[in-house]
PDB file of N, CA and C in Angstrom:
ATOM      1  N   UNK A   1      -0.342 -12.312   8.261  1.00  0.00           N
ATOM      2  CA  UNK A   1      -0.767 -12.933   9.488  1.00  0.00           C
ATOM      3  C   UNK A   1      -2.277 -12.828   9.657  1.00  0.00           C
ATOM      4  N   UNK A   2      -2.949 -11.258   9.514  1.00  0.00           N
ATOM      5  CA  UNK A   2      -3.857 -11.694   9.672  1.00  0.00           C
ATOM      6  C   UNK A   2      -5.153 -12.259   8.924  1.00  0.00           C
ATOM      7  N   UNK A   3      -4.406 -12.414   6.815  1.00  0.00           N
ATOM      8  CA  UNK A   3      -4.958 -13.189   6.324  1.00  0.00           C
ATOM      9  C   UNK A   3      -4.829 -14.598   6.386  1.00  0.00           C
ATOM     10  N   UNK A   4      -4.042 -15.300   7.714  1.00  0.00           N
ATOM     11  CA  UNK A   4      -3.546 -16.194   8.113  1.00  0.00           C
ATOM     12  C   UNK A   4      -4.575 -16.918   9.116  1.00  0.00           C
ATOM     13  N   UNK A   5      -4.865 -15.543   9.821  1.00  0.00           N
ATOM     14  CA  UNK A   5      -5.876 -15.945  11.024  1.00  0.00           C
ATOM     15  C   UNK A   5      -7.388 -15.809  10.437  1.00  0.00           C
ATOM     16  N   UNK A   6      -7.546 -15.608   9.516  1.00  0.00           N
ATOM     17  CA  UNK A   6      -9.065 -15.696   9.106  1.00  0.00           C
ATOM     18  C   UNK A   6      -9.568 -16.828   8.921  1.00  0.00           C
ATOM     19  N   UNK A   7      -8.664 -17.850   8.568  1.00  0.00           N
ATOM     20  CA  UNK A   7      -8.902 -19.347   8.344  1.00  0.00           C
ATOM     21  C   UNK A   7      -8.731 -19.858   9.717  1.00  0.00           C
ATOM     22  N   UNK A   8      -8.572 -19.460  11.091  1.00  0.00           N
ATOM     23  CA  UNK A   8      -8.719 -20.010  12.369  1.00  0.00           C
ATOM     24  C   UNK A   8      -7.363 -19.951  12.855  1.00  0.00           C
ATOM     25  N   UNK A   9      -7.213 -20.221  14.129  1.00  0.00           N
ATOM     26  CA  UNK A   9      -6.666 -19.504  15.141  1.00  0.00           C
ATOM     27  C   UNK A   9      -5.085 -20.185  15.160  1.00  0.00           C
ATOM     28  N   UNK A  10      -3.963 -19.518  15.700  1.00  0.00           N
ATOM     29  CA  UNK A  10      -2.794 -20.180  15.096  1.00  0.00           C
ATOM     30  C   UNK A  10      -1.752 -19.505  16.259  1.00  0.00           C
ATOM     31  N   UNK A  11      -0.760 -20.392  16.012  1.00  0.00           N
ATOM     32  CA  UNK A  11       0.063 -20.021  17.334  1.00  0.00           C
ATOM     33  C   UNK A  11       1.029 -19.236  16.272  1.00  0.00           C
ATOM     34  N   UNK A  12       2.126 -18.227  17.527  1.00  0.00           N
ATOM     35  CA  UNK A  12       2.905 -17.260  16.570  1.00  0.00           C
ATOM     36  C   UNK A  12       4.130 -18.087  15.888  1.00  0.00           C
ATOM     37  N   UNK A  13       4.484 -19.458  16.112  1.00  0.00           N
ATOM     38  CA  UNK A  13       5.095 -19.911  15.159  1.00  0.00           C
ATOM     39  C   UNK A  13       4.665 -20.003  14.058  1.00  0.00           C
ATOM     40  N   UNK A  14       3.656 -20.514  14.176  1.00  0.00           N
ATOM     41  CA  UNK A  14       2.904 -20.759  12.755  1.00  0.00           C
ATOM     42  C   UNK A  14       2.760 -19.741  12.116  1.00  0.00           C
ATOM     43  N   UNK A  15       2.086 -18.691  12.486  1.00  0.00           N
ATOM     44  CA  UNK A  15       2.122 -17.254  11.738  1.00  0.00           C
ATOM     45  C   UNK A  15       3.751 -16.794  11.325  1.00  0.00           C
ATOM     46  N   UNK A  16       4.694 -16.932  12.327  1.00  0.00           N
ATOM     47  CA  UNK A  16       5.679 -16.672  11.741  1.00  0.00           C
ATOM     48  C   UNK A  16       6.570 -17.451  10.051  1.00  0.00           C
ATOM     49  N   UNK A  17       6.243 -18.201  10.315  1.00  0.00           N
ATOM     50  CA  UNK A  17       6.354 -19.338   9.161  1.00  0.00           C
ATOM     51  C   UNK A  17       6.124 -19.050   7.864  1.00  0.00           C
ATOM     52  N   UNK A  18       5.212 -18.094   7.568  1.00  0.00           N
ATOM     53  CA  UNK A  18       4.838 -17.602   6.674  1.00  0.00           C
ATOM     54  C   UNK A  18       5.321 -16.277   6.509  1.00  0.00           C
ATOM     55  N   UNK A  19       5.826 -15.085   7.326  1.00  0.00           N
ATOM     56  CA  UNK A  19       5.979 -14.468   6.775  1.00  0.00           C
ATOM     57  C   UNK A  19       7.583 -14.542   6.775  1.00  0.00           C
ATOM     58  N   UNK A  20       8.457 -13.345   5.703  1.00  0.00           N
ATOM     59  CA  UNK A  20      10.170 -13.069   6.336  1.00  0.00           C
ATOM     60  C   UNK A  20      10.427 -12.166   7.179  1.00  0.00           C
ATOM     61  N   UNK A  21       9.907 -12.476   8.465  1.00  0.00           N
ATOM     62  CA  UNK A  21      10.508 -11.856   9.259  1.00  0.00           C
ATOM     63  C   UNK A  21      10.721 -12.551  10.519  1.00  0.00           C
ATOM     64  N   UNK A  22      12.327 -11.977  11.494  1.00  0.00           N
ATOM     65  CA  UNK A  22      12.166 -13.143  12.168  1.00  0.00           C
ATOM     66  C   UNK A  22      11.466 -13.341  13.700  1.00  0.00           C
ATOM     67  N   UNK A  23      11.587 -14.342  14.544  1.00  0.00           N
ATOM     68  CA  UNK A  23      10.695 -14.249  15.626  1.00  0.00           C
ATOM     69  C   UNK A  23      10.417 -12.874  16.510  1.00  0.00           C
ATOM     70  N   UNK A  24      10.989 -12.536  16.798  1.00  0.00           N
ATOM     71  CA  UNK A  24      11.030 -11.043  17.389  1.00  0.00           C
ATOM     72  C   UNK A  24      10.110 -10.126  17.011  1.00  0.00           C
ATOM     73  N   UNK A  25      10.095  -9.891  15.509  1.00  0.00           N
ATOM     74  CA  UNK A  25       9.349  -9.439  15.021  1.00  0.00           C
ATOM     75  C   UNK A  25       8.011  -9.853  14.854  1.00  0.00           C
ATOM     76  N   UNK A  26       7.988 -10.669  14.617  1.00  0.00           N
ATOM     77  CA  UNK A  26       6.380 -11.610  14.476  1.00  0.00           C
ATOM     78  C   UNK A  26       5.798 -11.164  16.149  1.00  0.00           C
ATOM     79  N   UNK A  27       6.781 -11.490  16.793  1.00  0.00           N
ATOM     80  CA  UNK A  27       6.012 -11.502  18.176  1.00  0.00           C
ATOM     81  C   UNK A  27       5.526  -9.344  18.623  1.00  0.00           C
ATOM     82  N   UNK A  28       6.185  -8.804  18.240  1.00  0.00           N
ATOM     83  CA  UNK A  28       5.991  -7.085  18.573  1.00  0.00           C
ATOM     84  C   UNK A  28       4.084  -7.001  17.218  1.00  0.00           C
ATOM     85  N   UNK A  29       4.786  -7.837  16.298  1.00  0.00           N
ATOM     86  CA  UNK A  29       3.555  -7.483  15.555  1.00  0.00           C
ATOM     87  C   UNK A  29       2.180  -8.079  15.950  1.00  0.00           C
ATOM     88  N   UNK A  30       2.861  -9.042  16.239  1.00  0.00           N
ATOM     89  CA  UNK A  30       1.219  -9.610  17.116  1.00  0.00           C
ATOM     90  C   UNK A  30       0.555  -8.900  18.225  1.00  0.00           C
ATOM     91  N   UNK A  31       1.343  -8.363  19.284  1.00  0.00           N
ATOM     92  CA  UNK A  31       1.362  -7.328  19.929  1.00  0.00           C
ATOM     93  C   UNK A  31       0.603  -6.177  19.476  1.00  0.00           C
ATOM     94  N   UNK A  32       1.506  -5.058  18.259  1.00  0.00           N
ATOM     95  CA  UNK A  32       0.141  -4.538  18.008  1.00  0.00           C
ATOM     96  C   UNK A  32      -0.983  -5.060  17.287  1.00  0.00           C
ATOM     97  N   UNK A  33      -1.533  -6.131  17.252  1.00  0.00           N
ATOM     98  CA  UNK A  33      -2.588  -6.517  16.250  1.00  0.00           C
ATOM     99  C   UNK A  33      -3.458  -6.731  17.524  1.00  0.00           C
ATOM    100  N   UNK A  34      -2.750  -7.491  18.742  1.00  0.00           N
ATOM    101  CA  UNK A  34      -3.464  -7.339  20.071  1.00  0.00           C
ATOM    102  C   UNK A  34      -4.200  -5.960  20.397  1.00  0.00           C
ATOM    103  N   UNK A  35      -3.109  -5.042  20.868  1.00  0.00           N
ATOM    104  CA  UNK A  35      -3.381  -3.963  21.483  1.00  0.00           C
ATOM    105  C   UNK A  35      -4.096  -3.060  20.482  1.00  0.00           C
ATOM    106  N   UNK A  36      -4.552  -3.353  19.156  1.00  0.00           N
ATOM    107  CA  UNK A  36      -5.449  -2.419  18.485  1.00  0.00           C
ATOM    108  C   UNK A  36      -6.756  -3.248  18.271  1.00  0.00           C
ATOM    109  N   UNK A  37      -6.984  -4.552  19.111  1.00  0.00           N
ATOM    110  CA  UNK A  37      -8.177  -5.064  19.423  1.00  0.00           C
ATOM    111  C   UNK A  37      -8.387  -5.782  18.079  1.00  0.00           C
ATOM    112  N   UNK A  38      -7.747  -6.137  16.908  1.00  0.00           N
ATOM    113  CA  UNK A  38      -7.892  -6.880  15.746  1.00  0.00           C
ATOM    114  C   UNK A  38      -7.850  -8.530  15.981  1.00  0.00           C
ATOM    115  N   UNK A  39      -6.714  -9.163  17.013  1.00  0.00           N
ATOM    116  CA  UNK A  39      -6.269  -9.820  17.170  1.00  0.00           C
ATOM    117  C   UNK A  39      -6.469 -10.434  19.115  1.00  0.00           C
ATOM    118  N   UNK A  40      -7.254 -11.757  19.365  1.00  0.00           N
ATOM    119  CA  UNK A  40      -7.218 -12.284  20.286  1.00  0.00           C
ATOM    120  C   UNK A  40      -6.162 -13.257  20.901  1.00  0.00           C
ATOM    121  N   UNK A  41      -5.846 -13.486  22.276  1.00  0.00           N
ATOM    122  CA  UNK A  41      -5.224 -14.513  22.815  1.00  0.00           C
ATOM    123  C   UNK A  41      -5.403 -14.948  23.266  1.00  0.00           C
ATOM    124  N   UNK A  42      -5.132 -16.252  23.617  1.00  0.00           N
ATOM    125  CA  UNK A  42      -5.769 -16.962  24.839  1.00  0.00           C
ATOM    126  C   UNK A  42      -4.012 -18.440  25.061  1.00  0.00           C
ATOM    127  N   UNK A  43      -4.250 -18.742  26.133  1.00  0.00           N
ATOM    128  CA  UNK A  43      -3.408 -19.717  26.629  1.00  0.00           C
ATOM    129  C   UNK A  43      -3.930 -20.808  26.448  1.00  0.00           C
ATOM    130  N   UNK A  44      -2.769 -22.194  26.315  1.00  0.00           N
ATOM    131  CA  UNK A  44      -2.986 -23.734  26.297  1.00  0.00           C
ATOM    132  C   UNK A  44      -2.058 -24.302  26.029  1.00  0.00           C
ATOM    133  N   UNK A  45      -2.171 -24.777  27.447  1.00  0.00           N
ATOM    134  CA  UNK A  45      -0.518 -25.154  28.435  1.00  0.00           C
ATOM    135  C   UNK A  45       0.661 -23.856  28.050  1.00  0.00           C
ATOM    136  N   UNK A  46       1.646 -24.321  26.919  1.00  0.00           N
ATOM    137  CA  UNK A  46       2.506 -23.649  27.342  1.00  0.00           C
ATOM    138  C   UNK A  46       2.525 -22.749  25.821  1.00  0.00           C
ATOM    139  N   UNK A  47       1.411 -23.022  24.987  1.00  0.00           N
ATOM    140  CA  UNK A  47       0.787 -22.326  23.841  1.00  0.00           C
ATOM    141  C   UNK A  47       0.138 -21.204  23.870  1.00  0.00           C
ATOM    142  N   UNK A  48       0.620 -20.294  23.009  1.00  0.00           N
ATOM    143  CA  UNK A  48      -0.681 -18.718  22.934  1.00  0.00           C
ATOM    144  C   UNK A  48      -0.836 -19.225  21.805  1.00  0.00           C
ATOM    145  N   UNK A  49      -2.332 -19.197  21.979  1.00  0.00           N
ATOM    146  CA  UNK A  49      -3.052 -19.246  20.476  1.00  0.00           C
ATOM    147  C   UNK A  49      -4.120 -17.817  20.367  1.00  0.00           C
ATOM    148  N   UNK A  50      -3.561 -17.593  19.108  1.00  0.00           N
ATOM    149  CA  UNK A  50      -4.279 -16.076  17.889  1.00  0.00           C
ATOM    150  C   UNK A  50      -5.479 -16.250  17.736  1.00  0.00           C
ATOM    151  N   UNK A  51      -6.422 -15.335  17.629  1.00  0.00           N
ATOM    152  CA  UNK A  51      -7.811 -15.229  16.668  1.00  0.00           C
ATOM    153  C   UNK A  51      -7.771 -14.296  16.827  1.00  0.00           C
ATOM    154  N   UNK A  52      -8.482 -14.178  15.083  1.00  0.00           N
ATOM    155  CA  UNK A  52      -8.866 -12.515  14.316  1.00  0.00           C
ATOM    156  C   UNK A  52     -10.289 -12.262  15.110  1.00  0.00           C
ATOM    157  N   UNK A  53     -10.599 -11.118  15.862  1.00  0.00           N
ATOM    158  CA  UNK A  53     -11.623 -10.873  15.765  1.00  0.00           C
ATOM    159  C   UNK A  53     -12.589 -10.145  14.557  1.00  0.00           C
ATOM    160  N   UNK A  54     -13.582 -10.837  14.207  1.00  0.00           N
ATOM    161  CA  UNK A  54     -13.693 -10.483  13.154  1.00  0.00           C
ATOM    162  C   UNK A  54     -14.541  -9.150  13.013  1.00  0.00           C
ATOM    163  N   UNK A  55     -15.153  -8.821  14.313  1.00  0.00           N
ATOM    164  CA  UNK A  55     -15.658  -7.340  14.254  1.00  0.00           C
ATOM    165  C   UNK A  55     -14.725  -6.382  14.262  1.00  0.00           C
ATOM    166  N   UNK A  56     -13.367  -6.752  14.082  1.00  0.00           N
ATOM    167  CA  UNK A  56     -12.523  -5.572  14.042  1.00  0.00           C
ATOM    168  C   UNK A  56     -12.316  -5.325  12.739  1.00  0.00           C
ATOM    169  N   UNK A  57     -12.535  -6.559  11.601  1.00  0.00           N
ATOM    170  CA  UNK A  57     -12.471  -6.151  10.549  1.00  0.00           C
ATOM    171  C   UNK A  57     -13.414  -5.437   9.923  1.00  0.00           C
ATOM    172  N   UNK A  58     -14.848  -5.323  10.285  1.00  0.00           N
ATOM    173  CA  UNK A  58     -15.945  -4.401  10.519  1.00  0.00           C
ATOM    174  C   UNK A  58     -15.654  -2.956  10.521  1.00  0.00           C
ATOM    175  N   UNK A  59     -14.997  -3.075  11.832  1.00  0.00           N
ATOM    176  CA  UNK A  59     -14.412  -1.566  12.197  1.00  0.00           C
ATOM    177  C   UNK A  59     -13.654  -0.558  11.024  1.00  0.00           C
ATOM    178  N   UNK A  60     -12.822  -1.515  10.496  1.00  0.00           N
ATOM    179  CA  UNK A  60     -11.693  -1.646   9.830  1.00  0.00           C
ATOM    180  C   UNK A  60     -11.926  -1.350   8.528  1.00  0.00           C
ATOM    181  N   UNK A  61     -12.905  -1.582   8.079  1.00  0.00           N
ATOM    182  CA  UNK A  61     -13.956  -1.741   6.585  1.00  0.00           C
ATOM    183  C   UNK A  61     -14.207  -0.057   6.660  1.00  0.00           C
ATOM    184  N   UNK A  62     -15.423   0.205   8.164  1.00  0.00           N
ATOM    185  CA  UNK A  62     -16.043   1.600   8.103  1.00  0.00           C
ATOM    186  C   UNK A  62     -14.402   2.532   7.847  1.00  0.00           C
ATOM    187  N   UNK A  63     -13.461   2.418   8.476  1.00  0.00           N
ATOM    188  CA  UNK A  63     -12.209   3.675   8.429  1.00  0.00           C
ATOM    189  C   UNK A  63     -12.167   3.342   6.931  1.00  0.00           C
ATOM    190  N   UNK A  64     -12.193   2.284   6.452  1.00  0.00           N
ATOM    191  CA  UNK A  64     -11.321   2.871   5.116  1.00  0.00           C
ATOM    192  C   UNK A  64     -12.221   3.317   4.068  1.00  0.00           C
ATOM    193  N   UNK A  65     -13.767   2.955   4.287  1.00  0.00           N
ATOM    194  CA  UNK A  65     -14.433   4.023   3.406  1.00  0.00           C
ATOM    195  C   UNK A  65     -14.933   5.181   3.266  1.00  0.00           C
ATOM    196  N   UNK A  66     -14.701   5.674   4.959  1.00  0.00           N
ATOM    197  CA  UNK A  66     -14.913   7.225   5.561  1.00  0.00           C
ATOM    198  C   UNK A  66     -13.480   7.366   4.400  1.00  0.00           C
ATOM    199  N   UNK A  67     -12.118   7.065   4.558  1.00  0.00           N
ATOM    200  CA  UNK A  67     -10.929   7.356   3.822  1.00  0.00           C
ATOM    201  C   UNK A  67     -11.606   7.439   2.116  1.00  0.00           C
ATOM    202  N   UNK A  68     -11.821   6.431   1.845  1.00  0.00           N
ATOM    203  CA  UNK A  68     -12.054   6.347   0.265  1.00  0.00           C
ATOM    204  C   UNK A  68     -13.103   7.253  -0.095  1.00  0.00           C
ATOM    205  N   UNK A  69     -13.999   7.853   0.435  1.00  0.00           N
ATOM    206  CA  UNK A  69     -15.097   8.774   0.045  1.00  0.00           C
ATOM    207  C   UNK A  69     -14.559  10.186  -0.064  1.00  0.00           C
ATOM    208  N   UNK A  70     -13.653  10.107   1.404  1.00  0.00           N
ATOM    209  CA  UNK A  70     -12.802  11.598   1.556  1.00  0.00           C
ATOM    210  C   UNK A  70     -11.745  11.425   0.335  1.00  0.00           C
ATOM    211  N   UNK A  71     -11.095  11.051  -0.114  1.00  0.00           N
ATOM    212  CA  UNK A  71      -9.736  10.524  -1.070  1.00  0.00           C
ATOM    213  C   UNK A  71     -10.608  10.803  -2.507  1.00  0.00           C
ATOM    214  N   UNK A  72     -11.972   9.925  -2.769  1.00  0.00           N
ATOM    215  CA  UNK A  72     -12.701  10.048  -4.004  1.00  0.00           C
ATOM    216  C   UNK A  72     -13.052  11.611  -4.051  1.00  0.00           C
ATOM    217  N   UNK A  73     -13.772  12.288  -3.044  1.00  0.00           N
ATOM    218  CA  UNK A  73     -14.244  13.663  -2.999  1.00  0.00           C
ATOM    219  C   UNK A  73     -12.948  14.594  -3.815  1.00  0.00           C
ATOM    220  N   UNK A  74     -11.806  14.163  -2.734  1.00  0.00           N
ATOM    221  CA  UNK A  74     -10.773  15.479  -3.145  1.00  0.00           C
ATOM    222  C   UNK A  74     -10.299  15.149  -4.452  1.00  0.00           C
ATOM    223  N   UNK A  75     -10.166  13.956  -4.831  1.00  0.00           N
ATOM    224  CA  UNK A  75      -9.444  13.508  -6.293  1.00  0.00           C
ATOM    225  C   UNK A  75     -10.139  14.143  -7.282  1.00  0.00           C
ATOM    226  N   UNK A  76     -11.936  14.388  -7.185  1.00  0.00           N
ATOM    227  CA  UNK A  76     -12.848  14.715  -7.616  1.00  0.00           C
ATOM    228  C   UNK A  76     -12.605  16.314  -8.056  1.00  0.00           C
ATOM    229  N   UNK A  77     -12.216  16.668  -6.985  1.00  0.00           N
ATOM    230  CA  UNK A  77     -12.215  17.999  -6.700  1.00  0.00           C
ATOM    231  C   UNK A  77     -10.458  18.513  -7.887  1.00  0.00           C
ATOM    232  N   UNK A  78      -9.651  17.681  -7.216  1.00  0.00           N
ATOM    233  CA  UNK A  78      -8.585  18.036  -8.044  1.00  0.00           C
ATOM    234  C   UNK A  78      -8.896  18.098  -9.733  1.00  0.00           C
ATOM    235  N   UNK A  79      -9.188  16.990 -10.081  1.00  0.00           N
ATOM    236  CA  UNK A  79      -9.724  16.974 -11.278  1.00  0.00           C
ATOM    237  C   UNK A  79     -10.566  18.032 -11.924  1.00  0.00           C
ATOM    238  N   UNK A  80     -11.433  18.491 -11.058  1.00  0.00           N
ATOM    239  CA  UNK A  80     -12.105  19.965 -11.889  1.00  0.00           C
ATOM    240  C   UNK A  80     -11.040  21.301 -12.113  1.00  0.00           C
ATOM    241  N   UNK A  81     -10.036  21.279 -10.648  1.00  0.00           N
ATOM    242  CA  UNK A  81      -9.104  21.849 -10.965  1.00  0.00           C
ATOM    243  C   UNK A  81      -8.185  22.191 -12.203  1.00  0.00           C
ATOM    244  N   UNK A  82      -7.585  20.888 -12.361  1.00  0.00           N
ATOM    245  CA  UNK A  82      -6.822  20.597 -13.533  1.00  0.00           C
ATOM    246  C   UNK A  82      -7.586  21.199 -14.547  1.00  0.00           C
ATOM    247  N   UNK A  83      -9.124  20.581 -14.842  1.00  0.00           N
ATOM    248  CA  UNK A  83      -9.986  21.058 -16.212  1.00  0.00           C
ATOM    249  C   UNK A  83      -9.761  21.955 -16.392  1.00  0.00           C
ATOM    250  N   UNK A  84     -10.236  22.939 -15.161  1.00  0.00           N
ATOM    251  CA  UNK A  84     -10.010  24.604 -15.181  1.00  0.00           C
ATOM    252  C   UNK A  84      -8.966  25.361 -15.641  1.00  0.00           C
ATOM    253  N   UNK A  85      -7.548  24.720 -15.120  1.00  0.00           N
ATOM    254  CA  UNK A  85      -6.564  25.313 -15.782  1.00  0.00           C
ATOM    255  C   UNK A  85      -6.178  25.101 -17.021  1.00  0.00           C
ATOM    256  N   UNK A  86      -6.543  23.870 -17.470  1.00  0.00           N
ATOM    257  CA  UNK A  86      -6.413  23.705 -19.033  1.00  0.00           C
ATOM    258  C   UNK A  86      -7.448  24.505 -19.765  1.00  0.00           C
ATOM    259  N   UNK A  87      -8.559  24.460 -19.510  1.00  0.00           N
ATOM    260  CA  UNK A  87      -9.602  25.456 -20.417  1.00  0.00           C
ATOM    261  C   UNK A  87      -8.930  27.293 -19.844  1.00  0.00           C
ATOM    262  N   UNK A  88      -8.479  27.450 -19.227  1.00  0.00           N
ATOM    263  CA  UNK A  88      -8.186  28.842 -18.690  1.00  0.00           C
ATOM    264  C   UNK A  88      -7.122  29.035 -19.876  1.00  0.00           C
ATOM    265  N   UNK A  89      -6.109  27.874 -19.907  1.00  0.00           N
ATOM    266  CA  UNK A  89      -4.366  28.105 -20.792  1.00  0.00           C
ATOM    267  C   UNK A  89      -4.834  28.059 -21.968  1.00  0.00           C
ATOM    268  N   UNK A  90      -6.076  27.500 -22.317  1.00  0.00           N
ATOM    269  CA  UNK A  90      -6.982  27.472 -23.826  1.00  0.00           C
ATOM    270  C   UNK A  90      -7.044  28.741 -24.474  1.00  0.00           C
ATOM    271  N   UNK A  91      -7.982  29.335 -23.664  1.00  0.00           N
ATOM    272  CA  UNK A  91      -8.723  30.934 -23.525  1.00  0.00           C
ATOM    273  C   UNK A  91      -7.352  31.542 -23.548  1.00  0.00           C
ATOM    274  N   UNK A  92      -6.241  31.679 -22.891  1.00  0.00           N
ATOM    275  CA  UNK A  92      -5.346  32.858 -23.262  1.00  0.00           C
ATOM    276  C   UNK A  92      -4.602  32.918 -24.283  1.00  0.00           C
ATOM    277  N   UNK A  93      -4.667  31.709 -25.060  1.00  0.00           N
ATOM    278  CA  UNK A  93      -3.704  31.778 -26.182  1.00  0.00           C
ATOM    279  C   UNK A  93      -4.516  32.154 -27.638  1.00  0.00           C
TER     280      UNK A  93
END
């Protein structure tokens, strides 16, 4: 959906259309895409029409490379680990 809404703004049929799941669902998910500020609404007539805000994908960018730096660090870290115990199981035999 919301590589759906990057190409411009779309009512939740339409988004639903694309994915398998059925209306109900489409509609709770739009919901949270609303309520975590990713996702705009607006009325026309008896239409809600979607847009991505796109500074949320901004937002969205910074969390996951605070994640990927923390994730790279410790993987980093594991890895010297591992070395260690293999050169340690080296040395005792």
């Amino acid at each position: 959906m919301v590589e759906r809404l990057s190409s411009g703004e779309a009512t939740a049929g339409e988004l639903g259309e694309r994915v398998p799941v059925a209306q109900p669902g489409v509609s709770r998910h739009l919901a949270v895409l609303r309520d975590a500020g990713i996702v705009d609404v607006r009325s026309e007539g008896r239409r809600r029409l979607y847009t991505l805000r796109p500074e949320s994908m901004t937002e969205l960018e910074g969390w996951l490379e605070e994640r990927r730096r923390m994730w790279t660090q410790r993987l980093g870290a594991l890895h010297t680990e591992i070395v260690r115990g293999k050169r340690a199981r080296r040395s005792e035999s």
